[in-house]
PDB file of N, CA and C in Angstrom:
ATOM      1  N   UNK A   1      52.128 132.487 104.887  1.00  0.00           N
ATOM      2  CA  UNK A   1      52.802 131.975 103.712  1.00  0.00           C
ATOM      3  C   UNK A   1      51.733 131.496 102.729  1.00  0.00           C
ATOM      4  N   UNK A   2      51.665 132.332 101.591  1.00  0.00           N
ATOM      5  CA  UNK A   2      50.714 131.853 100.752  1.00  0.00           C
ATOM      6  C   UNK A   2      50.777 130.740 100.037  1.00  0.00           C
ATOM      7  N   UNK A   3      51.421 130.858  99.262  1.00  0.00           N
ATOM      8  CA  UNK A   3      52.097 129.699  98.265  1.00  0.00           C
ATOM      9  C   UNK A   3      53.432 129.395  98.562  1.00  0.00           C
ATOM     10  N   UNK A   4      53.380 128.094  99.426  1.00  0.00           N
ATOM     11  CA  UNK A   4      55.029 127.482 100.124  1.00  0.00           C
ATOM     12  C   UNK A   4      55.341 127.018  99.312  1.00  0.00           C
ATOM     13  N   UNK A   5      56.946 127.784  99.042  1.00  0.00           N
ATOM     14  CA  UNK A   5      57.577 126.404  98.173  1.00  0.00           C
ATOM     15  C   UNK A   5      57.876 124.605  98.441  1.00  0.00           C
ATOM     16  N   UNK A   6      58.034 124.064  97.220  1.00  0.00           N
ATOM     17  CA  UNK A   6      58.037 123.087  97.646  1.00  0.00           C
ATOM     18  C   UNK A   6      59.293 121.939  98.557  1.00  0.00           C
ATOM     19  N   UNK A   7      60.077 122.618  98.190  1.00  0.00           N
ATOM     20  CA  UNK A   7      61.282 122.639 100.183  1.00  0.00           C
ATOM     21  C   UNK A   7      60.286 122.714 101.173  1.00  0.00           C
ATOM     22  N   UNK A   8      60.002 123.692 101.221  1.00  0.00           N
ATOM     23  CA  UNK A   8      59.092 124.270 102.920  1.00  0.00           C
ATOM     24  C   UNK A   8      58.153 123.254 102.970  1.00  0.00           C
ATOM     25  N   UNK A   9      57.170 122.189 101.735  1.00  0.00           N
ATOM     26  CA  UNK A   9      56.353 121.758 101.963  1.00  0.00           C
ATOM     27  C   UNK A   9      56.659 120.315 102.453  1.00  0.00           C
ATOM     28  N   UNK A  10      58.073 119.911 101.970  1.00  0.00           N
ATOM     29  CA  UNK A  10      58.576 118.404 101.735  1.00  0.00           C
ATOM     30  C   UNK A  10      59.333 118.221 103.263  1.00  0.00           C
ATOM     31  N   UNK A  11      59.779 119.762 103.659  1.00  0.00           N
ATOM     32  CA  UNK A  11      60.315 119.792 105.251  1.00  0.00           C
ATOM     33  C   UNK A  11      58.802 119.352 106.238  1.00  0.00           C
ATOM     34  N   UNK A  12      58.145 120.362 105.834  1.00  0.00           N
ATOM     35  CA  UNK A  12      56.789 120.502 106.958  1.00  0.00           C
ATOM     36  C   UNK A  12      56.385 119.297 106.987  1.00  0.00           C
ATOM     37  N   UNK A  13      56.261 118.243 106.029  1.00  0.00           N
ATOM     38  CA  UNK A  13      55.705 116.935 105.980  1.00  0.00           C
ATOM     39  C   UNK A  13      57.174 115.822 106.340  1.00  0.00           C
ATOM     40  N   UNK A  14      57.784 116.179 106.555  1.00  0.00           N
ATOM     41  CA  UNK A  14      59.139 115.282 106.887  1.00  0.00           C
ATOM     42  C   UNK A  14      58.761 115.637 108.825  1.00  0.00           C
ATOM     43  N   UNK A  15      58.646 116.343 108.972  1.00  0.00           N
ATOM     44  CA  UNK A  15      59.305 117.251 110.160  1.00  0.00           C
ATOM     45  C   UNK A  15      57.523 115.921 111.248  1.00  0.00           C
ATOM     46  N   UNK A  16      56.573 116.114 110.191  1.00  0.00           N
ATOM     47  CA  UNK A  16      55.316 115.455 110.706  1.00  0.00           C
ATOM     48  C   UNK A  16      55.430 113.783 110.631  1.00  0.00           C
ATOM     49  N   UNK A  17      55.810 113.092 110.121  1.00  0.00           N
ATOM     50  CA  UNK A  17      56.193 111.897 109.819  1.00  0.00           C
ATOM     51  C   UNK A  17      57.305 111.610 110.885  1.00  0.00           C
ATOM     52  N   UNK A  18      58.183 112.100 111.113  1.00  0.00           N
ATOM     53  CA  UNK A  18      59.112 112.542 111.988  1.00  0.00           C
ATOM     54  C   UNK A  18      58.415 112.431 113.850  1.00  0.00           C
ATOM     55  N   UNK A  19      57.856 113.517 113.964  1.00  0.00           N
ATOM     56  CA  UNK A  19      57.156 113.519 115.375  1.00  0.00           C
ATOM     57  C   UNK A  19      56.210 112.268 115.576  1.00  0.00           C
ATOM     58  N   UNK A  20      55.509 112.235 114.165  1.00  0.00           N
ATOM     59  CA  UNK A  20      54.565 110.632 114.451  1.00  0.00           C
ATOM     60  C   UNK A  20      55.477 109.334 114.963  1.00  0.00           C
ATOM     61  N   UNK A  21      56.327 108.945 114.055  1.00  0.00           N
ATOM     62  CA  UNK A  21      57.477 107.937 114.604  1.00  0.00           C
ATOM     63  C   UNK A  21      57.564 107.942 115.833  1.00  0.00           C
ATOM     64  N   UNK A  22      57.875 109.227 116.211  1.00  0.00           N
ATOM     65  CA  UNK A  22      58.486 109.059 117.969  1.00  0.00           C
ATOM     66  C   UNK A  22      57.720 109.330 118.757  1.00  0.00           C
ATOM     67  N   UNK A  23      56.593 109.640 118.549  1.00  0.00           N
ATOM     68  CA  UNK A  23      55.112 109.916 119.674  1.00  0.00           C
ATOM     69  C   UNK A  23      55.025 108.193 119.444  1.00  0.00           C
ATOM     70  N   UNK A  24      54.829 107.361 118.596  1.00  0.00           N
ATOM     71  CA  UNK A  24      54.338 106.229 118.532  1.00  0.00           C
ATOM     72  C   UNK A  24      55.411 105.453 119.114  1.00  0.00           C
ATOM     73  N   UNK A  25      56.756 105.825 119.051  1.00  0.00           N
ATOM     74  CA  UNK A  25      57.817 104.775 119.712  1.00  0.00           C
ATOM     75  C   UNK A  25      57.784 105.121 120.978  1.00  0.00           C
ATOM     76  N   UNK A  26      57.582 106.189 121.519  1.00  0.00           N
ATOM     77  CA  UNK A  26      57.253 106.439 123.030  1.00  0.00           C
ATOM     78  C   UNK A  26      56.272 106.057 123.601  1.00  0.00           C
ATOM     79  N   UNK A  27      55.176 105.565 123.063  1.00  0.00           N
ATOM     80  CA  UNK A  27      54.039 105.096 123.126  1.00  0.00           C
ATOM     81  C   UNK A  27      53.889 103.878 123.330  1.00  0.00           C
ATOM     82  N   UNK A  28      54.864 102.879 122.207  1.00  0.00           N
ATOM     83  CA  UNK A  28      55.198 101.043 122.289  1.00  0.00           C
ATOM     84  C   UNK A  28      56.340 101.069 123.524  1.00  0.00           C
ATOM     85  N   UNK A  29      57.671 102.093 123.350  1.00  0.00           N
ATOM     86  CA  UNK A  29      58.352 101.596 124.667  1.00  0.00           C
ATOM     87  C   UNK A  29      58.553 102.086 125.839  1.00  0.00           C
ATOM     88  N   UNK A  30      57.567 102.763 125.938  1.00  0.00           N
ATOM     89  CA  UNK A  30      57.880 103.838 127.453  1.00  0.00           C
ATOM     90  C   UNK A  30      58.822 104.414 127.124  1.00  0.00           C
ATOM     91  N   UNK A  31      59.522 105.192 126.461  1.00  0.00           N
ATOM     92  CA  UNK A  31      60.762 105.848 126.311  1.00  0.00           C
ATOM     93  C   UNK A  31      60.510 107.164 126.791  1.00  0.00           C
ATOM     94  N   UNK A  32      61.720 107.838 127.823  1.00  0.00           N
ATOM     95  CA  UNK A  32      61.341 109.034 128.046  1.00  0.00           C
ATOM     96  C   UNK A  32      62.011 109.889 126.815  1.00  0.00           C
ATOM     97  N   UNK A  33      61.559 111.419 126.802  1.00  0.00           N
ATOM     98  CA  UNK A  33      61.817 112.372 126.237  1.00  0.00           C
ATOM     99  C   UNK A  33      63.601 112.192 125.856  1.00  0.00           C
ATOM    100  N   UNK A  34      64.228 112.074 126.456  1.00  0.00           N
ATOM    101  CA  UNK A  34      65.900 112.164 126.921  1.00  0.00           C
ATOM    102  C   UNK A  34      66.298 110.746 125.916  1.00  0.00           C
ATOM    103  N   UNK A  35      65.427 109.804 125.946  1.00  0.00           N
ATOM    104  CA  UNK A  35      65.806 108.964 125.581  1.00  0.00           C
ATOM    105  C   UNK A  35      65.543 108.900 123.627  1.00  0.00           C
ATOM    106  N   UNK A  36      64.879 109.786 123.565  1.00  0.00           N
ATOM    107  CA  UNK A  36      63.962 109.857 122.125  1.00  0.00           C
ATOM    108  C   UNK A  36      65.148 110.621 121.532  1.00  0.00           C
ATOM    109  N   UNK A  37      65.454 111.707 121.898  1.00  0.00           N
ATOM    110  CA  UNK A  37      65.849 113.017 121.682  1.00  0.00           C
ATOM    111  C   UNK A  37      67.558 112.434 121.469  1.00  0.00           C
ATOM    112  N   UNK A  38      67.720 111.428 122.049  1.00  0.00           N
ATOM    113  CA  UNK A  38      69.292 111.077 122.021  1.00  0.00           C
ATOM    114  C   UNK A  38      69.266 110.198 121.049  1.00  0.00           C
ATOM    115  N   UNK A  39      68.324 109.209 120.666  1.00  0.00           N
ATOM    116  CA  UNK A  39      67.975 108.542 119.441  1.00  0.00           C
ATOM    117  C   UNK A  39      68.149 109.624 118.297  1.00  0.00           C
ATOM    118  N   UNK A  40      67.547 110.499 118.176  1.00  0.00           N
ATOM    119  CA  UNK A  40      67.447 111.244 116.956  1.00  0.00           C
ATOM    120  C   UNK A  40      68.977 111.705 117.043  1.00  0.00           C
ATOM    121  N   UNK A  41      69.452 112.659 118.195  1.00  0.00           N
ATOM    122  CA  UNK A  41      70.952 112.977 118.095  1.00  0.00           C
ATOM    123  C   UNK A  41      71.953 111.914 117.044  1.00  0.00           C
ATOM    124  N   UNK A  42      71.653 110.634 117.663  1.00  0.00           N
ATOM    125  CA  UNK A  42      72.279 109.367 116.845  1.00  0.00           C
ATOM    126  C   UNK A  42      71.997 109.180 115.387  1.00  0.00           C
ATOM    127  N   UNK A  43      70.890 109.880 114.779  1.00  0.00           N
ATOM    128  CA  UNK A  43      70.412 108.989 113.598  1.00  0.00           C
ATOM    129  C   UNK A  43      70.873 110.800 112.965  1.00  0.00           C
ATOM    130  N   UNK A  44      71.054 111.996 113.538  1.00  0.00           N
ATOM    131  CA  UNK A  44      71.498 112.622 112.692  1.00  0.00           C
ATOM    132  C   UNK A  44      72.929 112.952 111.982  1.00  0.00           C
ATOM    133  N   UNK A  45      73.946 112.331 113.138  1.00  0.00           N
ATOM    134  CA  UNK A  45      75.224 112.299 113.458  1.00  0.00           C
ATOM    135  C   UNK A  45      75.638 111.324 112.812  1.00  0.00           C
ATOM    136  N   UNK A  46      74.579 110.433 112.274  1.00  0.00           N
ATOM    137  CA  UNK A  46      75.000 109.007 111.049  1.00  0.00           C
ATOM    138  C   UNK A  46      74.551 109.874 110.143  1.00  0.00           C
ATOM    139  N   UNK A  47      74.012 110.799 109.651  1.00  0.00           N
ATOM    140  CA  UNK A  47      73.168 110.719 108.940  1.00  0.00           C
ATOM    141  C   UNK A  47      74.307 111.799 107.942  1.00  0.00           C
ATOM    142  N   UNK A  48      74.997 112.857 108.571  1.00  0.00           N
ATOM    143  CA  UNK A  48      76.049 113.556 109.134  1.00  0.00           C
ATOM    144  C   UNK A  48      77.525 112.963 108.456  1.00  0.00           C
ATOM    145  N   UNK A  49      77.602 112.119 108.815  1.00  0.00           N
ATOM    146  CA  UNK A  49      78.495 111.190 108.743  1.00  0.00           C
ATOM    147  C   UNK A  49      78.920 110.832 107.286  1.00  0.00           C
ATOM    148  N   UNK A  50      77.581 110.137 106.931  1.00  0.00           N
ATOM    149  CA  UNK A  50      77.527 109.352 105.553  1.00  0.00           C
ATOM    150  C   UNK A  50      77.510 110.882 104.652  1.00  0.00           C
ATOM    151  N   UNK A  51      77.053 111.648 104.811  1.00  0.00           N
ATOM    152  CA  UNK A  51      76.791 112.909 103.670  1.00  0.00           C
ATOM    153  C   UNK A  51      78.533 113.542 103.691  1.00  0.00           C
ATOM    154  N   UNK A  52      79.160 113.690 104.787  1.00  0.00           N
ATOM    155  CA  UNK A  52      80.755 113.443 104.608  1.00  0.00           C
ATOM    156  C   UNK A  52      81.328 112.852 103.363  1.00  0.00           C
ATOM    157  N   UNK A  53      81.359 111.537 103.888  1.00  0.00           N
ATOM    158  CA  UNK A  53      81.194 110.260 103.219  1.00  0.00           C
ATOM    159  C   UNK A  53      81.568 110.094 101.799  1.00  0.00           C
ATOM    160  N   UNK A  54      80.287 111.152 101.435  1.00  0.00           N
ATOM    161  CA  UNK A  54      79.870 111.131  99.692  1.00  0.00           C
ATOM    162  C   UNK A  54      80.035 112.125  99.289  1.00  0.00           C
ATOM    163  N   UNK A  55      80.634 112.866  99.710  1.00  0.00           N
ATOM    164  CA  UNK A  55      81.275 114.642  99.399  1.00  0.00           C
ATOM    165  C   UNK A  55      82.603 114.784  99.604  1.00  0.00           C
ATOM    166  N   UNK A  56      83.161 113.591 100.466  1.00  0.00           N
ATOM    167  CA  UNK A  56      84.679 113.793 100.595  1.00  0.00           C
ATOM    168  C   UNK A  56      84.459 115.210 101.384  1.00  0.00           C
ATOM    169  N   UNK A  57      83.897 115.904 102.210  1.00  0.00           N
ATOM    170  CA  UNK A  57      84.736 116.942 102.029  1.00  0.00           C
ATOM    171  C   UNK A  57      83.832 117.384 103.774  1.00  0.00           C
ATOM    172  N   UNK A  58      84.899 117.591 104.820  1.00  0.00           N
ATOM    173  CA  UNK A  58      85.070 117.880 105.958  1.00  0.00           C
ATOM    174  C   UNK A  58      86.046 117.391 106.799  1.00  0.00           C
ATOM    175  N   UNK A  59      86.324 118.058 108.058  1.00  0.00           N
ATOM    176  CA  UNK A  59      87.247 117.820 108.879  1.00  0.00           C
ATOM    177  C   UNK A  59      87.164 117.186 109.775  1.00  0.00           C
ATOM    178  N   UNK A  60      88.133 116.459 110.062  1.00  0.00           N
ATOM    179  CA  UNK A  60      88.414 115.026 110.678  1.00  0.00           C
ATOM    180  C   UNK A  60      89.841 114.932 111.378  1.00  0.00           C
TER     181      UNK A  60
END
């Protein structure tokens, strides 16, 4: 990819900020993999939620 747009660039650097968080929270609480991975499940399913929310528009 020569010249990434800037989506692809704002993902690739989200996606890195992202793994740092949770290498470092696994790091302060002993958290296993299962336990990380179900955290994120949670914070996307809010995340999910609220974008509902503000669009009015999905099924329920």
């Amino acid at each position: 990819m020569a010249n990434p747009d800037q989506k692809t660039i704002f993902i690739d650097n989200a996606y890195e900020e992202i793994k740092n968080i949770c290498i470092n929270l696994q790091k302060d609480t002993n958290a296993s993999n299962l336990e990380i991975k179900s955290l994120l499940k949670l914070i996307i399913n809010e995340w999910e939620e609220k974008q509902e929310q503000k669009t009015s528009f999905g099924f329920r």
